[in-house]
Protein backbone atom coordinates (compact mmCIF):
# COMPACT_ATOMS: atom_id res chain seq x y z
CA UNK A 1 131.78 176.18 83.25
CA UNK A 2 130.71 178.07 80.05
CA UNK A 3 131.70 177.56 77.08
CA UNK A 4 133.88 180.84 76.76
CA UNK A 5 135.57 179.90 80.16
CA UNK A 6 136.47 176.27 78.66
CA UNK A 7 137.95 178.09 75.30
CA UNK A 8 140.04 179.98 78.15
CA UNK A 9 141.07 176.75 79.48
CA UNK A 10 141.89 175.38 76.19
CA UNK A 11 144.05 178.88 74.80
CA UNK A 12 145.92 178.58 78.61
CA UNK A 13 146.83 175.41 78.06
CA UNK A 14 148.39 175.96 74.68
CA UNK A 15 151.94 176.45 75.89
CA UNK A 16 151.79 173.08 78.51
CA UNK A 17 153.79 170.47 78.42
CA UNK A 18 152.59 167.87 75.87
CA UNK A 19 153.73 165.13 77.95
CA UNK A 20 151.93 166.59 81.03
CA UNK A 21 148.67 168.11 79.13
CA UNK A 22 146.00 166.30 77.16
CA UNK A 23 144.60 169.24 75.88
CA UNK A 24 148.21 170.57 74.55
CA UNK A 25 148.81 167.29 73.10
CA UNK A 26 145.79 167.59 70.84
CA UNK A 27 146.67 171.01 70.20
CA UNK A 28 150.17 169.79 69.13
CA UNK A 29 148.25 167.61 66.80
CA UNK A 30 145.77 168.58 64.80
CA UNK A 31 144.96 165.34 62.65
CA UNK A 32 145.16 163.39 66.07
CA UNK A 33 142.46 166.35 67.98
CA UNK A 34 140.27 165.57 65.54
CA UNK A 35 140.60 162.18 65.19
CA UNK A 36 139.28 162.89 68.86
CA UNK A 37 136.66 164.75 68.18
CA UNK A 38 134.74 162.40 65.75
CA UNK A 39 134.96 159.72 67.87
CA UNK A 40 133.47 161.41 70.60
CA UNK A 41 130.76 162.93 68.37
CA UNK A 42 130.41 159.01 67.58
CA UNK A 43 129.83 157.99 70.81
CA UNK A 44 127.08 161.00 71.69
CA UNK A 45 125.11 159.54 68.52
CA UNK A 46 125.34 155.81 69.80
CA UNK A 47 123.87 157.23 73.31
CA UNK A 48 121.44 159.69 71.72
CA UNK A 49 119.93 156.49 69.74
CA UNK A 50 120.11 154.95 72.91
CA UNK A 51 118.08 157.19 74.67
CA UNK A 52 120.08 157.38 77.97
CA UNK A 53 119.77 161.25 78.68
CA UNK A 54 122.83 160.85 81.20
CA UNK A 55 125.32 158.95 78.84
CA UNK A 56 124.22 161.56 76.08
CA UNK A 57 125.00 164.57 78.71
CA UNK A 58 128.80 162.86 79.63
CA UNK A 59 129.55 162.59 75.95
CA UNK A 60 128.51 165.40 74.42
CA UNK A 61 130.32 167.18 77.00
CA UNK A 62 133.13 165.21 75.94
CA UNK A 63 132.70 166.16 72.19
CA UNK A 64 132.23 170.31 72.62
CA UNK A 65 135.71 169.86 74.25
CA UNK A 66 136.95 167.93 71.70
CA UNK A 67 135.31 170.31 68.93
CA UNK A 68 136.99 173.53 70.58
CA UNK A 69 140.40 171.42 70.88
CA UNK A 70 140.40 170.50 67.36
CA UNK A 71 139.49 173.86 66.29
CA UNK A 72 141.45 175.60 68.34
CA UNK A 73 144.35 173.55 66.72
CA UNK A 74 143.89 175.03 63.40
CA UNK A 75 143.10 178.64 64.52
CA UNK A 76 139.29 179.05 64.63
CA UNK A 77 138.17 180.65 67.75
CA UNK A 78 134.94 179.95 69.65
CA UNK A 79 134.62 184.03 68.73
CA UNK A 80 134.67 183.31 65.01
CA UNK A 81 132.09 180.04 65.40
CA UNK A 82 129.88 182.24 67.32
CA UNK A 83 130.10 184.97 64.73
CA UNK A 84 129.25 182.39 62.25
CA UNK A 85 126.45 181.49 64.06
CA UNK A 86 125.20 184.94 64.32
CA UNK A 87 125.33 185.27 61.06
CA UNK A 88 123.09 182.76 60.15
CA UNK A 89 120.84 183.48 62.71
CA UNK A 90 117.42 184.70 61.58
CA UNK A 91 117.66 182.63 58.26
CA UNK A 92 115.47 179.13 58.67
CA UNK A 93 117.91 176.48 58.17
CA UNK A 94 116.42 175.00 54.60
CA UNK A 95 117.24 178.41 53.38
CA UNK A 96 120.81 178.56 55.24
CA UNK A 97 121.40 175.14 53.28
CA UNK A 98 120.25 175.57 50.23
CA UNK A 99 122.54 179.16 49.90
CA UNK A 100 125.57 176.52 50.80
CA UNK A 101 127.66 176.17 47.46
């Protein structure tokens, strides 16, 4: 699965039943998705540190779900973060930084 196809997933599963969806209860709740999301950014730190490459894989799959969830929630697109991206790209990150305000 790419990362576009799981957006798909994620957009499709907008109009679920809250009760019967994970991913449309987050939706339904954006303080709560990303609540989610740092704690499953958390946990890909703790196993990064830790050094166990399969751990690491499980949970940061767990957290690019979570980070599409909890943007998706409040209306950013994995379009407009890959725009963003783009439009950094070519400028070394010190310099991308330091133009930050």
């Amino acid at each position: 699965m790419t990362l576009n196809d799981l957006a798909a997933t994620i957009a499709a599963r907008a109009s679920a039943d809250p009760e019967e969806s994970w991913t449309a209860r987050l939706l339904a709740d954006p303080e709560k998705a990303a609540q989610k999301f740092g704690e499953e950014a958390v946990e890909a730190v703790v196993e990064a540190v830790k050094g166990d490459r399969e751990r690491l894989t499980a949970e940061a799959a767990d957290a690019l779900y979570h980070l599409l969830v909890m943007c998706a929630a409040r209306g950013v697109t994995l379009s407009e973060i890959e725009a963003e991206l783009a439009r950094r790209s070519g400028r070394s990150g010190i310099a991308e930084k330091a133009a930050r305000p």
